[in-house]
Protein backbone atom coordinates (compact mmCIF):
# COMPACT_ATOMS: atom_id res chain seq x y z
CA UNK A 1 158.66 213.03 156.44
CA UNK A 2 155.91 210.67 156.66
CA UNK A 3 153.63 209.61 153.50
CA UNK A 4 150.41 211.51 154.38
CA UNK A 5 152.59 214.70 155.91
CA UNK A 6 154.14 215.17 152.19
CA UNK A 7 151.01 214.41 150.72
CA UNK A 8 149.16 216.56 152.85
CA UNK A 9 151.52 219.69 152.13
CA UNK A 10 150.95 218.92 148.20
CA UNK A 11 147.20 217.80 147.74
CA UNK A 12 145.86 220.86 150.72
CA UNK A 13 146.33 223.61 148.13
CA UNK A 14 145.01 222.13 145.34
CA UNK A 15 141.79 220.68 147.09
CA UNK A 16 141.35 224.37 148.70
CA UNK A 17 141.12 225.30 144.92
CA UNK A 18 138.35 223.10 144.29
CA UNK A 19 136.24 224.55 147.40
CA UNK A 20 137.04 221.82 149.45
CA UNK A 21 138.50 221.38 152.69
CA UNK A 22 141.21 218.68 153.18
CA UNK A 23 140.08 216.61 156.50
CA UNK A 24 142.55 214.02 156.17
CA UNK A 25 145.06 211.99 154.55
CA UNK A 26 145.49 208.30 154.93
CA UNK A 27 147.57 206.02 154.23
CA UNK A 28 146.82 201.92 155.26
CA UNK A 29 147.11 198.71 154.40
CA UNK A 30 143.80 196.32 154.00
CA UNK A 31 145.03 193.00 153.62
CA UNK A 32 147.21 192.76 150.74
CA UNK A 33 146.99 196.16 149.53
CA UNK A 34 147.90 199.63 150.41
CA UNK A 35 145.59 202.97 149.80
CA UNK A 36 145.73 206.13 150.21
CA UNK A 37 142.60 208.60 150.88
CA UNK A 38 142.18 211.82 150.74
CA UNK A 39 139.07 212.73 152.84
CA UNK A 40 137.12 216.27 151.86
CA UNK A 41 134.62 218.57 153.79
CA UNK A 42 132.89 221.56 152.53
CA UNK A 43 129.73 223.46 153.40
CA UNK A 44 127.27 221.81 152.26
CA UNK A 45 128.68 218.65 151.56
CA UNK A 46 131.09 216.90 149.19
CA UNK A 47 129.68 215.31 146.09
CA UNK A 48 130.95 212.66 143.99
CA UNK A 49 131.55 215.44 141.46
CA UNK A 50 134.06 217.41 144.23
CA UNK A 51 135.88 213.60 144.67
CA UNK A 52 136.55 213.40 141.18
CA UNK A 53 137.53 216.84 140.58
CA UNK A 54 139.87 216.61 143.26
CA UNK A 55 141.43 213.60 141.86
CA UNK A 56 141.83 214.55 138.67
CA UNK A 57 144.26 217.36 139.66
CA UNK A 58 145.62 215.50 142.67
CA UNK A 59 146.83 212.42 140.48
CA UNK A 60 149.00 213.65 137.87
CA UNK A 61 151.23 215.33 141.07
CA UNK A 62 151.11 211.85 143.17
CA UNK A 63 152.80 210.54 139.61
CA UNK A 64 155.33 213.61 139.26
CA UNK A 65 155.93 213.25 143.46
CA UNK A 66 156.40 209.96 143.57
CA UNK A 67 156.19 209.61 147.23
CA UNK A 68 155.16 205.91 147.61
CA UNK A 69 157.16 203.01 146.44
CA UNK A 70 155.56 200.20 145.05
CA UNK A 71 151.91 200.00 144.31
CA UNK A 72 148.64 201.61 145.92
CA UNK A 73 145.35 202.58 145.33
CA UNK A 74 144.36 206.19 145.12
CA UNK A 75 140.91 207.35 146.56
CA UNK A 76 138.98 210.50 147.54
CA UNK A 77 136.09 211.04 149.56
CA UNK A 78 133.73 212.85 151.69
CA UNK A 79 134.79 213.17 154.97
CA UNK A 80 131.28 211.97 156.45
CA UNK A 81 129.08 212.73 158.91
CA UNK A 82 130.34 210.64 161.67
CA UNK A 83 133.91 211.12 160.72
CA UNK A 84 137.10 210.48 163.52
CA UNK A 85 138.21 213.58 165.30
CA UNK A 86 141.75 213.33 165.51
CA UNK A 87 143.28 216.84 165.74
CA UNK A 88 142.73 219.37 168.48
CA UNK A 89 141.03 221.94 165.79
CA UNK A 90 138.55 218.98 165.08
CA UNK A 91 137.69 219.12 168.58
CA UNK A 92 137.56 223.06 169.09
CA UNK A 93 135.09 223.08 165.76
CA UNK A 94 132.74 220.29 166.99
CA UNK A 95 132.14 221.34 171.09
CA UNK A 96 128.93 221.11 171.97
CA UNK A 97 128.22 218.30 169.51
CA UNK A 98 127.06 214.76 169.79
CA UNK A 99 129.82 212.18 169.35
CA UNK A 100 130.64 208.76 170.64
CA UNK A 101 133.72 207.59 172.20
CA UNK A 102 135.34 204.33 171.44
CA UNK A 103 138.21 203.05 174.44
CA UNK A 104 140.80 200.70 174.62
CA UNK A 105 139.27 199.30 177.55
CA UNK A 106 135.75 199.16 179.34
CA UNK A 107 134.94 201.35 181.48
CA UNK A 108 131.87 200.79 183.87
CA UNK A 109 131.16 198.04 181.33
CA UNK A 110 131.18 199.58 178.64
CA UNK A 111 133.92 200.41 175.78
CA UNK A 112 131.25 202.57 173.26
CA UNK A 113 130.08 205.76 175.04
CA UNK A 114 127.27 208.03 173.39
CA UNK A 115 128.13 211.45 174.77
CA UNK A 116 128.29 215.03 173.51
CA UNK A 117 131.62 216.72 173.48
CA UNK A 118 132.57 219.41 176.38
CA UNK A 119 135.98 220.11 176.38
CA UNK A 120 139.56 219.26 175.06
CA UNK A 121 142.73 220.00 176.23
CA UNK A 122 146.14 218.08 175.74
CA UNK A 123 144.70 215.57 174.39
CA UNK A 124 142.25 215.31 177.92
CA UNK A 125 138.54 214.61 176.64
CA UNK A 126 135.75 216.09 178.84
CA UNK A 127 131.74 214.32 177.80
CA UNK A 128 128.52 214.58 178.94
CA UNK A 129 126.44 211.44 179.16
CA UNK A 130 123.22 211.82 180.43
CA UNK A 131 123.94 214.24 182.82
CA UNK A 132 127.31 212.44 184.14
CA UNK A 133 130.45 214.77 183.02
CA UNK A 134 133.07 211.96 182.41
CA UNK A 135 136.91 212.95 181.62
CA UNK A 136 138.88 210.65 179.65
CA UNK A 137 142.63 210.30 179.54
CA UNK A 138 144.07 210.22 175.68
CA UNK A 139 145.64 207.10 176.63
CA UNK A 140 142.20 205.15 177.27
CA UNK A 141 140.68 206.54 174.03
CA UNK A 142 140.61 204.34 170.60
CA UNK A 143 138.29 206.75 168.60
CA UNK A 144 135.78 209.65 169.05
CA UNK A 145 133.45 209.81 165.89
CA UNK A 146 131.09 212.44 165.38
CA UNK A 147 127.62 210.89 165.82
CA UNK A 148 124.72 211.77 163.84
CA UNK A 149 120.89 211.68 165.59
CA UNK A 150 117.96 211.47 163.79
């Protein structure tokens, strides 16, 4: 089982506890070092208070779980406003929303679409920009972000 699968299955209960929803678990190496997030959503919004809640009770089980060798840094945070969608629930929550799309490769010249999400199925993304209805492969896609307009 992968790192942020087992801590998923441990941290998701106790974050729910704290009114929180668990967006995501990550777990990366920046240069030299390795961390491990914990992202949160609620309604409303997470706070600093919610991250250090969470981490408080999350902590002591990372220690008893042990499911990293060596050393890393342990972080949680809000999920954001223009957070990645990755799974197809993010998807299904956020239709109709605006969002931007980041591919692998350019496409009419560009590789950073603003757009507002349509459809998604297997993994098959389906934008408006402008009025242009565009269909992207999951192959050709990098990232889609939420996107925040003021």
């Amino acid at each position: 089982m992968k790192v942020t699968e087992e801590v998923t299955q441990f941290a998701k209960p106790i974050v729910e506890a704290h009114g929180c929803e668990l967006w995501d678990v990550e777990y990366v190496r920046e240069g030299s070092e390795y961390f491990l997030r914990l992202y949160l959503d609620k309604e409303g919004g997470v706070d600093i208070d919610d991250c250090e809640a969470v981490s408080r009770a999350v902590d002591p089980i990372l220690d008893e779980k042990d499911p990293i060798p060596g050393s890393y840094h342990f972080e949680v945070c809000s999920a954001g406003l223009e957070r990645a969608l990755k799974r197809p629930s993010d998807f299904e929550r956020f239709l109709g929303s605006p969002i931007t799309v980041k591919l692998y490769r350019p496409r009419n010249g560009l590789k950073e679409l603003p757009c507002v999400l349509r459809d998604y199925q297997d993994g098959v993304l389906t934008v408006e920009a402008g009025k242009e209805t565009i269909v992207f492969q999951k192959s050709e896609v990098a990232l889609v972000r939420l996107r925040v307009e003021f």
